[in-house]
Protein backbone atom coordinates (compact mmCIF):
# COMPACT_ATOMS: atom_id res chain seq x y z
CA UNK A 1 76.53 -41.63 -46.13
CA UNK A 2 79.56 -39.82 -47.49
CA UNK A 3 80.15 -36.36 -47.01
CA UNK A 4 82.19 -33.86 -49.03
CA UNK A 5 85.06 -33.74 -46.47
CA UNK A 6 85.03 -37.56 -47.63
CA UNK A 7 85.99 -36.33 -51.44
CA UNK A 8 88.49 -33.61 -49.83
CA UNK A 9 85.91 -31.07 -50.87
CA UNK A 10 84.68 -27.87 -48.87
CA UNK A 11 81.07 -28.38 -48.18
CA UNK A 12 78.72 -25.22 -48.77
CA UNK A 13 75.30 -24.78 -48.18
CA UNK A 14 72.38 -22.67 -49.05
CA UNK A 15 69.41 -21.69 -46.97
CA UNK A 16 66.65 -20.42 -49.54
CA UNK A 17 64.14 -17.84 -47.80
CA UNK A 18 60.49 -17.35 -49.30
CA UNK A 19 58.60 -15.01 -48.80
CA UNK A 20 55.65 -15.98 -46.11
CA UNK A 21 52.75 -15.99 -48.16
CA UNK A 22 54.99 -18.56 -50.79
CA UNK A 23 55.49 -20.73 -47.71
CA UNK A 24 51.36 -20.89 -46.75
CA UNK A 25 50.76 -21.76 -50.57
CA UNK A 26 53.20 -24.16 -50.70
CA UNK A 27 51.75 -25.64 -47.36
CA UNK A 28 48.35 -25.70 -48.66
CA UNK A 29 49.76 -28.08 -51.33
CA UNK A 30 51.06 -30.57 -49.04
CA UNK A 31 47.90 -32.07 -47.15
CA UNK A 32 49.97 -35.02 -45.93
CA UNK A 33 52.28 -32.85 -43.68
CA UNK A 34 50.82 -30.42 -41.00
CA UNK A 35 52.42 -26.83 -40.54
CA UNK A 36 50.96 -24.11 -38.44
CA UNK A 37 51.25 -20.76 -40.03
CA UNK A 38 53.35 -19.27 -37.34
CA UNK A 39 56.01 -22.69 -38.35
CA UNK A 40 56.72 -20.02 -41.86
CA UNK A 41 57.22 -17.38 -39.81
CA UNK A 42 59.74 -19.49 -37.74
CA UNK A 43 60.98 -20.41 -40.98
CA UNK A 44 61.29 -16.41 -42.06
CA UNK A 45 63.56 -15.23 -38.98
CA UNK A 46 65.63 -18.50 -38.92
CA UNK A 47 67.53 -18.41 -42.30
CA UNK A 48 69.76 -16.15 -41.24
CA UNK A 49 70.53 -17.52 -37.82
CA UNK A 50 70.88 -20.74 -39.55
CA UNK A 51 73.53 -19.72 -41.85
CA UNK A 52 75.09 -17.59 -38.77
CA UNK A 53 74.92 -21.31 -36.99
CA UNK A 54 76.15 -23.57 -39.69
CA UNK A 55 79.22 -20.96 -40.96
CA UNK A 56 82.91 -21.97 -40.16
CA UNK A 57 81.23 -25.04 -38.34
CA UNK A 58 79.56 -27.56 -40.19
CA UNK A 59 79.86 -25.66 -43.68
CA UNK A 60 83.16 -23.78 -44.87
CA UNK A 61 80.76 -21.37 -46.13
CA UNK A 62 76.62 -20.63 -45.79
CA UNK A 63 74.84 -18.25 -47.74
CA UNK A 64 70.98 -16.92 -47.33
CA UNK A 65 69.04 -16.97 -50.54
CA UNK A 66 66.05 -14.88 -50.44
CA UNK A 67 63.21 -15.54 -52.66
CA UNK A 68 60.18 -13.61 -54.22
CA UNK A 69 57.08 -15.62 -53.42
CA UNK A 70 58.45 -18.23 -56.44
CA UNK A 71 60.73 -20.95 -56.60
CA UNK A 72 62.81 -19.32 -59.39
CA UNK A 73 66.65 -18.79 -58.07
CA UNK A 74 69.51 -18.63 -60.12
CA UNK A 75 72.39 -20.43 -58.43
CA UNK A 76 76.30 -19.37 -60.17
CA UNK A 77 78.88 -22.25 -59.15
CA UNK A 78 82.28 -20.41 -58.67
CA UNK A 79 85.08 -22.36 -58.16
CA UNK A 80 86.31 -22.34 -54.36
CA UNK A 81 89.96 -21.68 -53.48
CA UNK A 82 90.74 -25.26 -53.63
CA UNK A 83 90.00 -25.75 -56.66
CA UNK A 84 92.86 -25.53 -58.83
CA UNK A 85 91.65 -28.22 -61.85
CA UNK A 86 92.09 -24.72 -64.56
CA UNK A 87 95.99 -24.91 -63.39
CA UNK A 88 98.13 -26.99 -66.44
CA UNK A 89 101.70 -28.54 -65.98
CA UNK A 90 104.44 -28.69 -66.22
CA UNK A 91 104.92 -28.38 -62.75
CA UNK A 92 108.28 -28.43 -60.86
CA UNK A 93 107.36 -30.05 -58.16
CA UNK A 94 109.84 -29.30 -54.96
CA UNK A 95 109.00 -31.23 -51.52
CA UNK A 96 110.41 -30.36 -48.19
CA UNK A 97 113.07 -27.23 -48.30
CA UNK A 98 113.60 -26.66 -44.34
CA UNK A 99 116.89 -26.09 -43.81
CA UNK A 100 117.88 -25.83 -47.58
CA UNK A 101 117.61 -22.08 -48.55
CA UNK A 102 121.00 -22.27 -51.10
CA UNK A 103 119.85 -25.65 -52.39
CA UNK A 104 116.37 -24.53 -53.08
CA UNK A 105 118.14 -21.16 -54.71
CA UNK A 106 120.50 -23.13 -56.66
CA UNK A 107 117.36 -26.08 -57.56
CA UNK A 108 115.26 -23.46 -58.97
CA UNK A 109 118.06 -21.46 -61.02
CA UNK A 110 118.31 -25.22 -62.59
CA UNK A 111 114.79 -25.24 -63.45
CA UNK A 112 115.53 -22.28 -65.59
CA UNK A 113 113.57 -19.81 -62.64
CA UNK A 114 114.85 -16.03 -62.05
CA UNK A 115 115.44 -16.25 -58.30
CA UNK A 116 117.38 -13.19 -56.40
CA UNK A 117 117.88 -13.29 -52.28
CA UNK A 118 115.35 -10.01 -51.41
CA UNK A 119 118.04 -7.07 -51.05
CA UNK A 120 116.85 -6.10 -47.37
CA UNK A 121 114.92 -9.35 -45.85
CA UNK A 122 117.18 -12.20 -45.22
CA UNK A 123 116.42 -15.66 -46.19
CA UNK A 124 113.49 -14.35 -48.93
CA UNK A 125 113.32 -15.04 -51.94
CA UNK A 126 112.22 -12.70 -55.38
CA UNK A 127 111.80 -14.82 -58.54
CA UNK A 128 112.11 -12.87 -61.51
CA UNK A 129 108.92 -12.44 -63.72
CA UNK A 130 107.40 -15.60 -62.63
CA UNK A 131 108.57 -19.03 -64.02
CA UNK A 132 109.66 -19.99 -66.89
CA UNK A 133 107.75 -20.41 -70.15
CA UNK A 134 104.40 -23.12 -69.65
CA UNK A 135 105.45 -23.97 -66.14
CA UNK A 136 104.79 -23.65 -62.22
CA UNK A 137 106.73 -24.10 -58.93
CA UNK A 138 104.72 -26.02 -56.50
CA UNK A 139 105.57 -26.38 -53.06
């Protein structure tokens, strides 16, 4: 089975947390499968441990969703620092620059970019007010 990682995507989960007496109806409703009551209140104290668990290893990210008793949540999908789709060309595009300071000075002052060496810090650069007009360096 794929996994996100496959699709160069950071995988995030969430870990929903009812409130016990949700988790005993919910139970009741499921004659097929056999819970013991204190199997919710395993459920109850491990959410957080879980996402404690699962954080930074198998998930970039883990959050804890506690519920009400219901199943209403309300889940907002925020775009992750990866995800860049909103950015628009043109882009400059400039590849490897190790070893090239005055070439990459003199490249970008092509491209029409603002670029000063800082006054103090050698070998840094200040561009201007950003690039020019519709477009964006990308290293």
């Amino acid at each position: 089975m794929p996994s996100a990682r496959d699709y160069h995507c950071i995988p995030v989960a969430i870990a929903f947390e009812s409130a016990e007496k949700a988790l005993h109806e919910r139970n009741r409703d499921r004659p097929e499968r056999t819970f013991v009551p204190m199997s919710c209140v395993n459920n109850l104290s491990n959410c957080a441990d879980l996402c404690a668990i699962l954080n930074g290893k198998v998930f970039a990210e883990c959050m804890c969703a506690f519920g009400r008793g219901g199943c209403a949540a309300e889940i907002v999908r925020e775009p992750l620092w990866n995800n860049l789709k909103h950015e628009r060309g043109p882009f400059d595009i400039i590849g490897d620059v190790h070893g090239c300071f005055d070439e990459l000075i003199d490249l970008l002052t092509l491209l029409g970019y603002t670029v000063q060496k800082h006054p103090t810090v050698k070998d840094l650069l200040t561009i201007g007010d950003g690039p020019p007009e519709g477009r964006q360096g990308v290293f």
